[in-house]
PDB file of N, CA and C in Angstrom:
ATOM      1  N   UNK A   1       0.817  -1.179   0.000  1.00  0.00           N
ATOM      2  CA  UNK A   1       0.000   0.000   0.000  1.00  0.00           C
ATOM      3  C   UNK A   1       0.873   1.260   0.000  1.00  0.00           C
ATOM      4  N   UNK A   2       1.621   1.385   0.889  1.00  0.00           N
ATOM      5  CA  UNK A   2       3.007   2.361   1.058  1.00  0.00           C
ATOM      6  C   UNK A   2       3.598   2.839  -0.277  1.00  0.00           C
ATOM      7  N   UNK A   3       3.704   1.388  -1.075  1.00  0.00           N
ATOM      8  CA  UNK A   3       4.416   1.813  -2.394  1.00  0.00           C
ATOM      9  C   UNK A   3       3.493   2.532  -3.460  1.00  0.00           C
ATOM     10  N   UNK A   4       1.900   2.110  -3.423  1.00  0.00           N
ATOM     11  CA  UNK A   4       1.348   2.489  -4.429  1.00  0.00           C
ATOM     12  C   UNK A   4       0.739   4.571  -3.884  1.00  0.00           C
ATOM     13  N   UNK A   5       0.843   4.787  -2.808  1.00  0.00           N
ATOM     14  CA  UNK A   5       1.034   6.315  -1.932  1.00  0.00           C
ATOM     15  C   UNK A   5       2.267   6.791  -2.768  1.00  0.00           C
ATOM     16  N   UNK A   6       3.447   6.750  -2.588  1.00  0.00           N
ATOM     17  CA  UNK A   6       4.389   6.613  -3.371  1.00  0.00           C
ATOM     18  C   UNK A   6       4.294   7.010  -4.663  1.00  0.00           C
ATOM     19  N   UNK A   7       4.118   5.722  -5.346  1.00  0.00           N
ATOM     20  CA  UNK A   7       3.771   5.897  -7.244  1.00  0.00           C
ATOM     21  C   UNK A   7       2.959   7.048  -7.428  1.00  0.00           C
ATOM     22  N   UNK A   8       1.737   7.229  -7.029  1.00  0.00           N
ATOM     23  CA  UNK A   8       0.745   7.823  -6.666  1.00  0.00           C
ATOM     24  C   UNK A   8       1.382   9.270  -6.545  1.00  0.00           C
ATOM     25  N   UNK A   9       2.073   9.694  -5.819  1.00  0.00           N
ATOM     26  CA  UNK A   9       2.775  11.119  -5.748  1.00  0.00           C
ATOM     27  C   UNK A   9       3.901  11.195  -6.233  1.00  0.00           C
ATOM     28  N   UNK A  10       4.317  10.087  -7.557  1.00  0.00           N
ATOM     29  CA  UNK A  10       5.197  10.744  -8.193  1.00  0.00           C
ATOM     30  C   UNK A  10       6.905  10.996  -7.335  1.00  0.00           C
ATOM     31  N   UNK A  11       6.971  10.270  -6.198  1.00  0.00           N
ATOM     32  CA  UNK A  11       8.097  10.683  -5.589  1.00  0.00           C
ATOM     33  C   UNK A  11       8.944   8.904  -5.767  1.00  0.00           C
ATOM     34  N   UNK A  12      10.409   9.166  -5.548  1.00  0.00           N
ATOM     35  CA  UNK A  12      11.393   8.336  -5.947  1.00  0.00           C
ATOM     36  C   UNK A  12      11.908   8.166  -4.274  1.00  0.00           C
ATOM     37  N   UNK A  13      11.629   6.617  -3.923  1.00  0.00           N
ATOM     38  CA  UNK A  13      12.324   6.918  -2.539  1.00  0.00           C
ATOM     39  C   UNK A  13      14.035   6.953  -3.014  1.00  0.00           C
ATOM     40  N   UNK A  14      14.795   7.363  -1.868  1.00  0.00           N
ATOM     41  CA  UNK A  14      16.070   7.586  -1.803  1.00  0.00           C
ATOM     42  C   UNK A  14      16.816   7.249  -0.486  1.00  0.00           C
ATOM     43  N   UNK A  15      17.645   6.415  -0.241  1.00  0.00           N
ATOM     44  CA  UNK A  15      18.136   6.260   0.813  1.00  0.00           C
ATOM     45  C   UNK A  15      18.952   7.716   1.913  1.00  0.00           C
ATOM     46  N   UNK A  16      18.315   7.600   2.805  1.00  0.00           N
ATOM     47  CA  UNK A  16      19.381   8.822   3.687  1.00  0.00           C
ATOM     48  C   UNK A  16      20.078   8.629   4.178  1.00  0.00           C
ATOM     49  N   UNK A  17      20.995   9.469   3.551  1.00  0.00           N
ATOM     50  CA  UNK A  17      22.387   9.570   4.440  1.00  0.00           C
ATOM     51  C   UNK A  17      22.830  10.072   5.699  1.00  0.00           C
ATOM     52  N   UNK A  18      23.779   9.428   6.851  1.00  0.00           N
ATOM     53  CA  UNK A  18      23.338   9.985   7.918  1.00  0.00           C
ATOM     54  C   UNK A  18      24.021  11.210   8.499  1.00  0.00           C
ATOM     55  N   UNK A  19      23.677  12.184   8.645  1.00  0.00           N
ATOM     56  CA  UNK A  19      23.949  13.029   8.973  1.00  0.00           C
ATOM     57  C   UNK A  19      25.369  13.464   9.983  1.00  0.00           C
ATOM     58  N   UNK A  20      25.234  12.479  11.340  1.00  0.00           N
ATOM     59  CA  UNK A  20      26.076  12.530  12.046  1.00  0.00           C
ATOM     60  C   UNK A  20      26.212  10.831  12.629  1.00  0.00           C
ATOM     61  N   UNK A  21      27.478  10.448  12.244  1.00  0.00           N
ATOM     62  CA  UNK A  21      27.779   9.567  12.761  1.00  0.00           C
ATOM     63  C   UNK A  21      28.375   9.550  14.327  1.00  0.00           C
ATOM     64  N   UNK A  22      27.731   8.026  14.988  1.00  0.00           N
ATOM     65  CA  UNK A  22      28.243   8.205  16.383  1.00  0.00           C
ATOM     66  C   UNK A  22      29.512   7.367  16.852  1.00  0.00           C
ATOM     67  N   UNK A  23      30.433   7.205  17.142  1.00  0.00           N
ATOM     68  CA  UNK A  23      31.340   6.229  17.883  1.00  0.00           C
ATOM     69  C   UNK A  23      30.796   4.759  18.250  1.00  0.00           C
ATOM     70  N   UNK A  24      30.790   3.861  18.025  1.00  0.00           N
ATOM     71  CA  UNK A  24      30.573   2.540  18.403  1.00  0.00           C
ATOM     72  C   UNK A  24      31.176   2.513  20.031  1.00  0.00           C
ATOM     73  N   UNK A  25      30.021   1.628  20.558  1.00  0.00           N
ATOM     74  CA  UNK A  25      30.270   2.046  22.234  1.00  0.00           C
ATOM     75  C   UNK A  25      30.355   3.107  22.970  1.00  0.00           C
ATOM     76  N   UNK A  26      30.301   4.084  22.140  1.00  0.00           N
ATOM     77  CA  UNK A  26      30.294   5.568  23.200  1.00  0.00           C
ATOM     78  C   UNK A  26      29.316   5.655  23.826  1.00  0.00           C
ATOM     79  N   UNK A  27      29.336   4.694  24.884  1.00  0.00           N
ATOM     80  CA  UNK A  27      27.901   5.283  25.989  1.00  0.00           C
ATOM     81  C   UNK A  27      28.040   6.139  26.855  1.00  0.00           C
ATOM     82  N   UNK A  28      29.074   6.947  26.828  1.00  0.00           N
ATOM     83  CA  UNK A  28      28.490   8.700  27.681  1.00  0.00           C
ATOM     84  C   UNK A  28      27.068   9.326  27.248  1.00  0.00           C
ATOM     85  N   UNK A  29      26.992   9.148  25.922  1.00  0.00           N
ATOM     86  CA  UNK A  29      26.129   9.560  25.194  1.00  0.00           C
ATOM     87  C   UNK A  29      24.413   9.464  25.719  1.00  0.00           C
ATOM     88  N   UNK A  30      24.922   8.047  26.416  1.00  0.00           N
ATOM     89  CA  UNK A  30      23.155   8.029  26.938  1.00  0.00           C
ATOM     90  C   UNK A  30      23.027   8.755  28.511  1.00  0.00           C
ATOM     91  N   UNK A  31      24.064   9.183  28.635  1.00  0.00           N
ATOM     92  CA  UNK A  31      24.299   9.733  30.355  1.00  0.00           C
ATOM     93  C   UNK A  31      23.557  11.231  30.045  1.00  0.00           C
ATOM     94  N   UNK A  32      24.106  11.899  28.961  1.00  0.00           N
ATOM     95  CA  UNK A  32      23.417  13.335  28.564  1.00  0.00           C
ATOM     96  C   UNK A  32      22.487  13.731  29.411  1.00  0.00           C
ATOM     97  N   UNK A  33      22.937  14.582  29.715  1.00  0.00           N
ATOM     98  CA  UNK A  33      21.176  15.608  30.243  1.00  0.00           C
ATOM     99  C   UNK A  33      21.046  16.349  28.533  1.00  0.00           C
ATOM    100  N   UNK A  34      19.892  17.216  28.774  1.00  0.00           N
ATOM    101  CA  UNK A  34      19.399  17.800  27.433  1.00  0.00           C
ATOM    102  C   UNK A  34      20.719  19.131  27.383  1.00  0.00           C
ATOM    103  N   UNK A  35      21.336  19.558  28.027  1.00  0.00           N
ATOM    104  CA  UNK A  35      22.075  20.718  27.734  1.00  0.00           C
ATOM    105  C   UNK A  35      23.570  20.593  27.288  1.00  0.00           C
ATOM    106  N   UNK A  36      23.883  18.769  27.778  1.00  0.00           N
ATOM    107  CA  UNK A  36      24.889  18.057  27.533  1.00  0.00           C
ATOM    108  C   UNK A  36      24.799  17.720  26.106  1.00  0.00           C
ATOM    109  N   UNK A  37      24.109  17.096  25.838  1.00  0.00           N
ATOM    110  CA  UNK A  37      23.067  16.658  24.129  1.00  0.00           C
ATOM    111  C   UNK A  37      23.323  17.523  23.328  1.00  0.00           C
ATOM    112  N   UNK A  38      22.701  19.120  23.638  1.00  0.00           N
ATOM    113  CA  UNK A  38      23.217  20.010  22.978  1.00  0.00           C
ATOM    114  C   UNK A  38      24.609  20.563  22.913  1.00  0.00           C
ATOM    115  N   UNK A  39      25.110  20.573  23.497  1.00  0.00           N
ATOM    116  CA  UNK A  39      26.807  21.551  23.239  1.00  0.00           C
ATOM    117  C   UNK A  39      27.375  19.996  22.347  1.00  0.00           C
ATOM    118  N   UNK A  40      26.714  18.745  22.977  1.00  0.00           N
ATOM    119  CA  UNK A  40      27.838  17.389  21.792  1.00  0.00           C
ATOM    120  C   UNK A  40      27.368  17.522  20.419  1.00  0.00           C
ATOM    121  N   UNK A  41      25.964  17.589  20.379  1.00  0.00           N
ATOM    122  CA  UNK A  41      25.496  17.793  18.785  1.00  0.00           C
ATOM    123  C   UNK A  41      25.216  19.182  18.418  1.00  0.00           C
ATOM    124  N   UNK A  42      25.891  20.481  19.045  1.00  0.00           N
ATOM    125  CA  UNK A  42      25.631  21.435  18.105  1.00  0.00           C
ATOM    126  C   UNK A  42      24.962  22.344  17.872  1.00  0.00           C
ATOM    127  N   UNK A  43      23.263  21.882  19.104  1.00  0.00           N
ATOM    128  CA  UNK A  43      22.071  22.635  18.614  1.00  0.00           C
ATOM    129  C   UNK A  43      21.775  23.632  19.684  1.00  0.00           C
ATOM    130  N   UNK A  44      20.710  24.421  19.490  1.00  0.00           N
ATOM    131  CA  UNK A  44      20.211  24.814  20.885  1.00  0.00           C
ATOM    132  C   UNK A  44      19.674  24.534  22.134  1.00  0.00           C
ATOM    133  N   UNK A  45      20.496  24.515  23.644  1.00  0.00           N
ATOM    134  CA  UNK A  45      19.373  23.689  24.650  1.00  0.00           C
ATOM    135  C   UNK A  45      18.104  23.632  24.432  1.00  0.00           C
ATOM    136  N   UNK A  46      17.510  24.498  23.578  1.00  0.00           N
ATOM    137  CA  UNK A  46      15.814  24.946  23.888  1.00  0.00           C
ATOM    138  C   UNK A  46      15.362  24.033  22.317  1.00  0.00           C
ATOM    139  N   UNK A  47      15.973  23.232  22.005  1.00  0.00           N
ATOM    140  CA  UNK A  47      15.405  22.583  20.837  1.00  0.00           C
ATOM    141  C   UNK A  47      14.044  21.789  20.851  1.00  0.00           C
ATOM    142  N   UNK A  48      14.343  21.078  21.821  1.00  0.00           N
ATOM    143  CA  UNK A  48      12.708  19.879  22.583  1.00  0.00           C
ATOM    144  C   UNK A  48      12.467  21.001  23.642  1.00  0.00           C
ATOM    145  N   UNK A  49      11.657  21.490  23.676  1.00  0.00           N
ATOM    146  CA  UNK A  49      10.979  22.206  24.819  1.00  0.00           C
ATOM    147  C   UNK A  49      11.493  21.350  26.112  1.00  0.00           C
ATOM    148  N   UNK A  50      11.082  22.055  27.146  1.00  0.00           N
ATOM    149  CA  UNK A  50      11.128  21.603  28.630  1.00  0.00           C
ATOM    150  C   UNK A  50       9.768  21.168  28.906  1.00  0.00           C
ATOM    151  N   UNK A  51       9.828  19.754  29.670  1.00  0.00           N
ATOM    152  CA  UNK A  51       8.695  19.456  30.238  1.00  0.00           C
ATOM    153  C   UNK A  51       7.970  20.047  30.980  1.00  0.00           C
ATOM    154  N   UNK A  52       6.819  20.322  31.334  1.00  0.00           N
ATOM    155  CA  UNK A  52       6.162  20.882  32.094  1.00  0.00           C
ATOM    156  C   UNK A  52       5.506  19.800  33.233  1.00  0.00           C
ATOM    157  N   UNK A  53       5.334  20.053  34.538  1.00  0.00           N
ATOM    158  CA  UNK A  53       4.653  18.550  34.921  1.00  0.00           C
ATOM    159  C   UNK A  53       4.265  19.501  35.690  1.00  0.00           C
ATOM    160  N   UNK A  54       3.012  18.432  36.107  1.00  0.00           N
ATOM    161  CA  UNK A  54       1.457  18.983  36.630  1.00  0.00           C
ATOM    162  C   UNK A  54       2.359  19.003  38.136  1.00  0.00           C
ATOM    163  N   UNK A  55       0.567  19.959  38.904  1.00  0.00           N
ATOM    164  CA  UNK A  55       1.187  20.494  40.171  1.00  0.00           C
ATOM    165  C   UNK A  55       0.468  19.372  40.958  1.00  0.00           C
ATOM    166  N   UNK A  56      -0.632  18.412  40.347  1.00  0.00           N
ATOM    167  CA  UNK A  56      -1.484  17.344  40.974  1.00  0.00           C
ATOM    168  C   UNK A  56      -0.485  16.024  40.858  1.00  0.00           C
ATOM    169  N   UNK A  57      -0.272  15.603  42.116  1.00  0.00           N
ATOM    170  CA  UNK A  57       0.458  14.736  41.931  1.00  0.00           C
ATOM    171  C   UNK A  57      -0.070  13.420  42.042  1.00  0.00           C
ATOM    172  N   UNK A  58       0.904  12.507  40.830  1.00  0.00           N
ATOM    173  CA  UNK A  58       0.235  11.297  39.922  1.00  0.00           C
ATOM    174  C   UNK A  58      -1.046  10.114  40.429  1.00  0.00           C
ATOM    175  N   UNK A  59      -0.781  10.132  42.013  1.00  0.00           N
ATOM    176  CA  UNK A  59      -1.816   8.915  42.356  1.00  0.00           C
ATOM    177  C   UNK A  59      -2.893   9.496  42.239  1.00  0.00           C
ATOM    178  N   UNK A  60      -2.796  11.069  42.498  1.00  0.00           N
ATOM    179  CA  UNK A  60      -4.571  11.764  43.030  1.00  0.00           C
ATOM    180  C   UNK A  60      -4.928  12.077  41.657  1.00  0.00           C
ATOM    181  N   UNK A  61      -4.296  12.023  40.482  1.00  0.00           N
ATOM    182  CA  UNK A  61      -4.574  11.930  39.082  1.00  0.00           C
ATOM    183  C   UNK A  61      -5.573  10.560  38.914  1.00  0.00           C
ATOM    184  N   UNK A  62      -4.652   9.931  39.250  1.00  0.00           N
ATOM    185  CA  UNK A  62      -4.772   8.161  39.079  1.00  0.00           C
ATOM    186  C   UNK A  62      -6.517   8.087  39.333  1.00  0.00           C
ATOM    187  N   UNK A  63      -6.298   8.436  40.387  1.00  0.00           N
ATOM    188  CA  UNK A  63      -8.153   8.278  41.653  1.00  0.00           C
ATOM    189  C   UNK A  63      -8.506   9.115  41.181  1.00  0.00           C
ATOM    190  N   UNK A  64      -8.790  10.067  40.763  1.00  0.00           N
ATOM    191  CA  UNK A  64      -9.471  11.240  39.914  1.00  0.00           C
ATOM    192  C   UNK A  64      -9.962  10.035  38.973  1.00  0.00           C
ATOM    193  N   UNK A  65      -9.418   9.634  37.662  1.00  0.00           N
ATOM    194  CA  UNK A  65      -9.682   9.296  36.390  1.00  0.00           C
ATOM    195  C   UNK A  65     -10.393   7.757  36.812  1.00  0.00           C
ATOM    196  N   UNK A  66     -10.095   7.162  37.628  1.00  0.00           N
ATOM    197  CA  UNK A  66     -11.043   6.160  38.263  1.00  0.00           C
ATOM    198  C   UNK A  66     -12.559   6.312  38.464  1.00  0.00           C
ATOM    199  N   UNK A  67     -12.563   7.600  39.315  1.00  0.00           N
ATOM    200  CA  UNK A  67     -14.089   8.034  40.191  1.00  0.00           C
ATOM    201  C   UNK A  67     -15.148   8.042  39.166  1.00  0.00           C
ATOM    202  N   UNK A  68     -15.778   7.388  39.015  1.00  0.00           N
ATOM    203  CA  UNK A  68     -16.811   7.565  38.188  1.00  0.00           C
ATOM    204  C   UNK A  68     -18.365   8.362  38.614  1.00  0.00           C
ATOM    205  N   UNK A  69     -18.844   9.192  38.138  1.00  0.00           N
ATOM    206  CA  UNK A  69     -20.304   9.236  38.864  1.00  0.00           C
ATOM    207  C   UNK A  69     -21.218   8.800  38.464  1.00  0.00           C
ATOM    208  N   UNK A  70     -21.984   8.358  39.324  1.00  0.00           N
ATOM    209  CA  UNK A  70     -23.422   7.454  39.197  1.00  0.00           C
ATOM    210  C   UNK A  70     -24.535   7.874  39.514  1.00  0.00           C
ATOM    211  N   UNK A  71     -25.694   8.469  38.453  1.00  0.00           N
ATOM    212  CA  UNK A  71     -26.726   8.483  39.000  1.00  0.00           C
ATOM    213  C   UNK A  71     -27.384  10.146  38.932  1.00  0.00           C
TER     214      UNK A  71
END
């Protein structure tokens, strides 16, 4: 199906090339915080936004989305 989307728009797939290659075994890499990430690859800290997390904390979420009303 994929291929006939494809034919269909006239486009030629093409393999990509990768941009930045990484070191085999360099696992510092997964240690990164997001500001670490950025200065190794280049970009801006503010690339992925910052999470935001709620001020309700997760169980009283939890029991919230449980409670059903009846009646």
């Amino acid at each position: 199906m994929a291929g006939e989307i494809v034919k269909a728009l006239g486009l030629t797939p093409q393999k990509l090339k990768p941009r930045l290659r990484l070191e085999k075994n360099n696992e510092k890499v997964l240690a990164f915080d997001m500001s670490e990430a950025a200065a190794y690859f280049g970009v801006p800290a503010d690339t992925i936004a910052q999470r935001t997390r709620s001020t309700t904390p997760r169980a009283t979420q939890e029991k919230q989305q449980l409670e059903i009303p009846v009646g």
